[in-house]
N, C-alpha and C. Protein backbone atom coordinates (compact mmCIF):
# COMPACT_ATOMS: atom_id res chain seq x y z
N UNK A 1 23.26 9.83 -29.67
CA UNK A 1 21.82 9.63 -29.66
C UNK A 1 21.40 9.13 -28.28
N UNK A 2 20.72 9.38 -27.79
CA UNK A 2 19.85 9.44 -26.56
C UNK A 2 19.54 7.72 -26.86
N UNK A 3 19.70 6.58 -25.93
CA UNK A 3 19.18 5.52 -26.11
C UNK A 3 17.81 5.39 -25.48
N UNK A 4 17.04 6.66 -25.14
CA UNK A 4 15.25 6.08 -24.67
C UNK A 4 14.86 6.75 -26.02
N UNK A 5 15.17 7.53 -26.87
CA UNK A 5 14.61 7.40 -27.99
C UNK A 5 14.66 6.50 -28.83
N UNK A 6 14.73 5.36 -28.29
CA UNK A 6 14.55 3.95 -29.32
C UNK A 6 14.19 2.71 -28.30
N UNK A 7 13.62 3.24 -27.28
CA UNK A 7 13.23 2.30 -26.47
C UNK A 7 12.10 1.62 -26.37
N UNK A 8 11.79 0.46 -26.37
CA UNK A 8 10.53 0.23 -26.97
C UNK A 8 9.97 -0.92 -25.83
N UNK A 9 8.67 -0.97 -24.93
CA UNK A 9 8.13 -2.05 -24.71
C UNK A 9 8.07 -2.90 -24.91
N UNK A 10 8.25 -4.53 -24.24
CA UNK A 10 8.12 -5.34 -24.92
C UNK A 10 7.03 -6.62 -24.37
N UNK A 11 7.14 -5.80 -22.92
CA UNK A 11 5.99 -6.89 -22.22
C UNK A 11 5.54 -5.92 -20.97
N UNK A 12 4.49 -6.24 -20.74
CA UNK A 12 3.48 -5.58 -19.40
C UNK A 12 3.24 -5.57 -18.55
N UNK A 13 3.12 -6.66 -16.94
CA UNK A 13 2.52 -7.13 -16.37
C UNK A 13 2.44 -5.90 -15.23
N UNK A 14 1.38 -6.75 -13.83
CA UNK A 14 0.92 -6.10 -12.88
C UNK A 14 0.55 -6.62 -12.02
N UNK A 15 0.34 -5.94 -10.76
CA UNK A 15 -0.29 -6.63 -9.48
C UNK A 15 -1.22 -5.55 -8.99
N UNK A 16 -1.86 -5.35 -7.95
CA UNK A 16 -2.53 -4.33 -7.46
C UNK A 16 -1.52 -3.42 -7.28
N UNK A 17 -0.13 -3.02 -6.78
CA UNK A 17 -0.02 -2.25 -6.57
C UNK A 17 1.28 -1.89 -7.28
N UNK A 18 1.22 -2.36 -8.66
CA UNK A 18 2.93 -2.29 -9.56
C UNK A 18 2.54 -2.77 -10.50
N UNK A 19 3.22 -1.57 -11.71
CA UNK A 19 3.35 -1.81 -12.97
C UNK A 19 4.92 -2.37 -13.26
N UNK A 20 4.83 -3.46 -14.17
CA UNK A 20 5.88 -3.68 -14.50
C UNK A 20 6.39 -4.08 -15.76
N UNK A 21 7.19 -2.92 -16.23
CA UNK A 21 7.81 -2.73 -17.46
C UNK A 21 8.75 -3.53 -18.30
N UNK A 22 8.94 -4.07 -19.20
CA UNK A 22 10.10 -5.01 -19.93
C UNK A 22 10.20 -4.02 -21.69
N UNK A 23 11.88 -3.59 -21.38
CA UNK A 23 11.72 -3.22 -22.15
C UNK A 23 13.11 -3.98 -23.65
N UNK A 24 12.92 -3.46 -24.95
CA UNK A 24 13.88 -3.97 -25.55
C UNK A 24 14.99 -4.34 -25.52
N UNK A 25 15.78 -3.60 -24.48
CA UNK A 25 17.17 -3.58 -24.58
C UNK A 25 17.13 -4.13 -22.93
N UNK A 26 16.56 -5.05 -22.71
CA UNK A 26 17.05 -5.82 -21.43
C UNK A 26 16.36 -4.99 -20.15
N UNK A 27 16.05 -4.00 -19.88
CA UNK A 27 15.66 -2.82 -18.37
C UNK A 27 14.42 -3.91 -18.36
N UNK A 28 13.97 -3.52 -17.32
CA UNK A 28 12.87 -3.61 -16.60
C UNK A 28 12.86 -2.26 -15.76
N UNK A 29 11.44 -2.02 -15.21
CA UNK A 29 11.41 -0.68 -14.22
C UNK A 29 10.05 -1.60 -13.51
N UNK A 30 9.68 -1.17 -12.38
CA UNK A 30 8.19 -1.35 -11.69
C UNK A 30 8.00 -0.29 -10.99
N UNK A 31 6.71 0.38 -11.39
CA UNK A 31 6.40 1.75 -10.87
C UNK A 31 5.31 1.66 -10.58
N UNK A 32 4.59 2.59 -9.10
CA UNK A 32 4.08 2.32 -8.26
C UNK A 32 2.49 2.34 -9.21
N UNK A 33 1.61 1.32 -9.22
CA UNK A 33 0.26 1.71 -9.68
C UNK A 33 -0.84 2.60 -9.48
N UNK A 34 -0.55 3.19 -8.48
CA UNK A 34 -1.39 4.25 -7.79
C UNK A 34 -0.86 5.31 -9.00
N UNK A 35 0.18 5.46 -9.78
CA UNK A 35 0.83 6.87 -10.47
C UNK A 35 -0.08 6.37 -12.06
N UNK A 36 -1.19 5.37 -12.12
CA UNK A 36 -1.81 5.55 -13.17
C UNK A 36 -3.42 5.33 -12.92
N UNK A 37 -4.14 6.18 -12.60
CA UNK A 37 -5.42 5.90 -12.05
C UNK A 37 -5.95 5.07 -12.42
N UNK A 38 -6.08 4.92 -13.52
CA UNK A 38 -7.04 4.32 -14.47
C UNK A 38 -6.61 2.70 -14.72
N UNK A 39 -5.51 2.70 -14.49
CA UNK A 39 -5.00 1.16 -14.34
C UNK A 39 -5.11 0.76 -13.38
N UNK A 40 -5.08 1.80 -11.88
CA UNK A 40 -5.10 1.45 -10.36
C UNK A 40 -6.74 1.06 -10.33
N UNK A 41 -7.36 1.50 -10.62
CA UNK A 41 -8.88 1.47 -10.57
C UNK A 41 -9.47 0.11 -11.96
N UNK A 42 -8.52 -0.05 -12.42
CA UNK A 42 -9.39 -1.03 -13.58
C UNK A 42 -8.96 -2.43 -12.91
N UNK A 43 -9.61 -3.58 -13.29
CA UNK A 43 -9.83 -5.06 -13.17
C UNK A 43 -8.36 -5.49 -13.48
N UNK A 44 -7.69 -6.73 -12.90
CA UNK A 44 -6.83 -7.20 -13.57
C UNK A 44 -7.00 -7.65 -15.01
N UNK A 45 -8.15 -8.11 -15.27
CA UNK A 45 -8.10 -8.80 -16.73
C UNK A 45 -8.19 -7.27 -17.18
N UNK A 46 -8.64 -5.98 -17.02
CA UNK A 46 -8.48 -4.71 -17.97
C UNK A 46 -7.05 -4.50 -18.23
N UNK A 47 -6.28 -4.49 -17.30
CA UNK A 47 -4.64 -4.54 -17.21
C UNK A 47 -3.95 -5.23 -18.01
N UNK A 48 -4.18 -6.42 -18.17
CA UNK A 48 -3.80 -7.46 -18.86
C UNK A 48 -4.35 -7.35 -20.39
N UNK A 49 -5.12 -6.51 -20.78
CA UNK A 49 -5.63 -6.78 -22.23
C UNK A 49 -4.96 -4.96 -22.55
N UNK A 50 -3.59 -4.90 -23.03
CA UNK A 50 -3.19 -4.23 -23.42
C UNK A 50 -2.16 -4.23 -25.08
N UNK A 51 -1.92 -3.54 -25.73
CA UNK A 51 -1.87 -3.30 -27.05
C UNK A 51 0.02 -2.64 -27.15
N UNK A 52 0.72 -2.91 -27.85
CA UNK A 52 2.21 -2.66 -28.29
C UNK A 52 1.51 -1.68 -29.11
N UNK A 53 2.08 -0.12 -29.39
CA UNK A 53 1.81 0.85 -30.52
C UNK A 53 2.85 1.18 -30.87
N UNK A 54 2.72 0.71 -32.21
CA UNK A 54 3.88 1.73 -32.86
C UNK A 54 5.64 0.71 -33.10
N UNK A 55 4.86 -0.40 -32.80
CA UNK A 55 6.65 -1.31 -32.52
C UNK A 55 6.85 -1.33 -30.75
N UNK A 56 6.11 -0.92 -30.01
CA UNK A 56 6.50 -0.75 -28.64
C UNK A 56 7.15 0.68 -28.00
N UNK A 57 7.00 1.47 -28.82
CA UNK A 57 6.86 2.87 -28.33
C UNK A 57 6.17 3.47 -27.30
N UNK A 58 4.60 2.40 -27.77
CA UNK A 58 3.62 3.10 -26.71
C UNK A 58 2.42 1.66 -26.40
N UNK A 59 2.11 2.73 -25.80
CA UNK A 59 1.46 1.40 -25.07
C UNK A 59 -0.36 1.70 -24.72
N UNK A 60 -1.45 0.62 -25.14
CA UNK A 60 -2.69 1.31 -25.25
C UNK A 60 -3.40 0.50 -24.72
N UNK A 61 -4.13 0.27 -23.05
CA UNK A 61 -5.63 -0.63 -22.86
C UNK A 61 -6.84 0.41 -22.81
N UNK A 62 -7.30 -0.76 -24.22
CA UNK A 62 -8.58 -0.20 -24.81
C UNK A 62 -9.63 -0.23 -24.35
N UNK A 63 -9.59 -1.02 -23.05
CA UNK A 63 -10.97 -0.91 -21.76
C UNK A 63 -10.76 -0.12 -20.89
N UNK A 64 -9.27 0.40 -20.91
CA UNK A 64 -9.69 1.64 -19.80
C UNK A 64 -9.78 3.19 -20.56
N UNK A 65 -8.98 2.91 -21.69
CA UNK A 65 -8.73 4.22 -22.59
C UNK A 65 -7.12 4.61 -22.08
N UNK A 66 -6.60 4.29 -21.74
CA UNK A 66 -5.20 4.55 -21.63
C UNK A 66 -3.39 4.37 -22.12
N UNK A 67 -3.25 5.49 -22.51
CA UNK A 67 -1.86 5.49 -23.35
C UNK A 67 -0.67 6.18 -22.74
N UNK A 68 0.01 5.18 -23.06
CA UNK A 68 1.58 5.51 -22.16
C UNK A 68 2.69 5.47 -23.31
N UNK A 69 3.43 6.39 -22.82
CA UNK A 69 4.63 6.27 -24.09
C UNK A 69 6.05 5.35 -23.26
N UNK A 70 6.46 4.51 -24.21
CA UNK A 70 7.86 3.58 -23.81
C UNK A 70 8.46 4.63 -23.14
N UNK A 71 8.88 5.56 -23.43
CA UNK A 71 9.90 6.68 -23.11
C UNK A 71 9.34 7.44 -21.57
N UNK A 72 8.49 7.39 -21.71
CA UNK A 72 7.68 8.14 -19.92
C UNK A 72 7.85 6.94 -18.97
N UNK A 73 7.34 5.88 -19.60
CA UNK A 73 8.03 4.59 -18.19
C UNK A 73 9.07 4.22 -18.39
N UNK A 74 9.88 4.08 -19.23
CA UNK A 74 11.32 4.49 -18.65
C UNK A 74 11.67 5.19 -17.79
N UNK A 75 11.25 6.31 -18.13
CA UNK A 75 11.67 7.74 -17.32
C UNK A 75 11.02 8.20 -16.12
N UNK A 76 9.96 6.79 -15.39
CA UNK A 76 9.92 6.94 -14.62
C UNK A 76 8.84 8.31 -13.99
N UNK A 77 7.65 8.51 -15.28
CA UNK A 77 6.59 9.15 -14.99
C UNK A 77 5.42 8.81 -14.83
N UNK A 78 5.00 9.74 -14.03
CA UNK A 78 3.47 9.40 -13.11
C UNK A 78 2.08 10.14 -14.52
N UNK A 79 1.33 9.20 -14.57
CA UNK A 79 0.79 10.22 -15.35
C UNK A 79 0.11 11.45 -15.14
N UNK A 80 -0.39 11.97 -16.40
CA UNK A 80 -0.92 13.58 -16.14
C UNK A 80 -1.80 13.74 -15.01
N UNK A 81 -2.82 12.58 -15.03
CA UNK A 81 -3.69 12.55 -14.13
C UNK A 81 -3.32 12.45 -12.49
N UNK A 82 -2.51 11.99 -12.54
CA UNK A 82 -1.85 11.37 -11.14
C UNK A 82 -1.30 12.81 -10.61
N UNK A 83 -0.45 13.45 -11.29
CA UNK A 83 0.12 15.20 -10.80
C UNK A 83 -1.38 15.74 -10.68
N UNK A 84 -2.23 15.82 -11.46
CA UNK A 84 -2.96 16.75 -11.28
C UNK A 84 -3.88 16.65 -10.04
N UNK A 85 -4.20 15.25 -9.44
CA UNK A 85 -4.82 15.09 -8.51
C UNK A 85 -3.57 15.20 -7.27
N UNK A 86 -2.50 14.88 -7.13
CA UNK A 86 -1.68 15.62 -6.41
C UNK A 86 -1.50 17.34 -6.12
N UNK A 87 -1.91 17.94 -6.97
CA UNK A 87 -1.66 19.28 -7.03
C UNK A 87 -2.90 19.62 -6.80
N UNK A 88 -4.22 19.14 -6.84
CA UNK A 88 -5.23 19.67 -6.20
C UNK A 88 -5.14 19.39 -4.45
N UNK A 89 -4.45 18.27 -4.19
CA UNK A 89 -4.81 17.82 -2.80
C UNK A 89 -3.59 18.91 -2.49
N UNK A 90 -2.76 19.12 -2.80
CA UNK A 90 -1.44 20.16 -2.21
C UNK A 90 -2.02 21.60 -1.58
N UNK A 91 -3.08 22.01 -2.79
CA UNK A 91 -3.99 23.28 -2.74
C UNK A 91 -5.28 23.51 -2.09
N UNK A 92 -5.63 22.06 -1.60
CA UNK A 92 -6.68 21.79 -0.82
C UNK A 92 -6.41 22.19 0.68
């Protein structure tokens, strides 16, 4: 069995320019904040008022509208939004 399919969030924090991950089984990751717009662009207190889904699967702040799965920050992904504005500036 794949151990990020049971990987679960367990705490959140941030700075302007880093997310930083705590997850069940001891990892931590910090990934760059610019790779989530909507967190890069929201208030620290928006950052900070975030939601465990699911047991810590996923992850939800309800002032910015944004959902992340345990398993994508593990794994060390940028979100959808973040490629797609990369791939316009590539084509620009």
């Amino acid at each position: 069995m794949n151990t990020l399919d049971d990987i679960r969030v367990t705490k959140i924090s941030s700075t302007r320019d880093t997310l930083k991950v705590n997850f069940n089984d001891g990892r931590a990751v910090q990934l760059p904040l610019i790779w989530f717009p909507r967190l890069f662009n929201a208030t620290q207190a928006q950052r900070n008022h975030y939601e465990l889904l699911g047991k810590g699967y996923g992850v939800h702040w309800p002032d910015v509208d944004e959902d992340l799965s345990a398993k994508g920050l593990a794994l060390g992904k940028p979100s959808i939004e973040f490629i797609k504005s990369q791939r316009q500036e590539i084509a620009a």
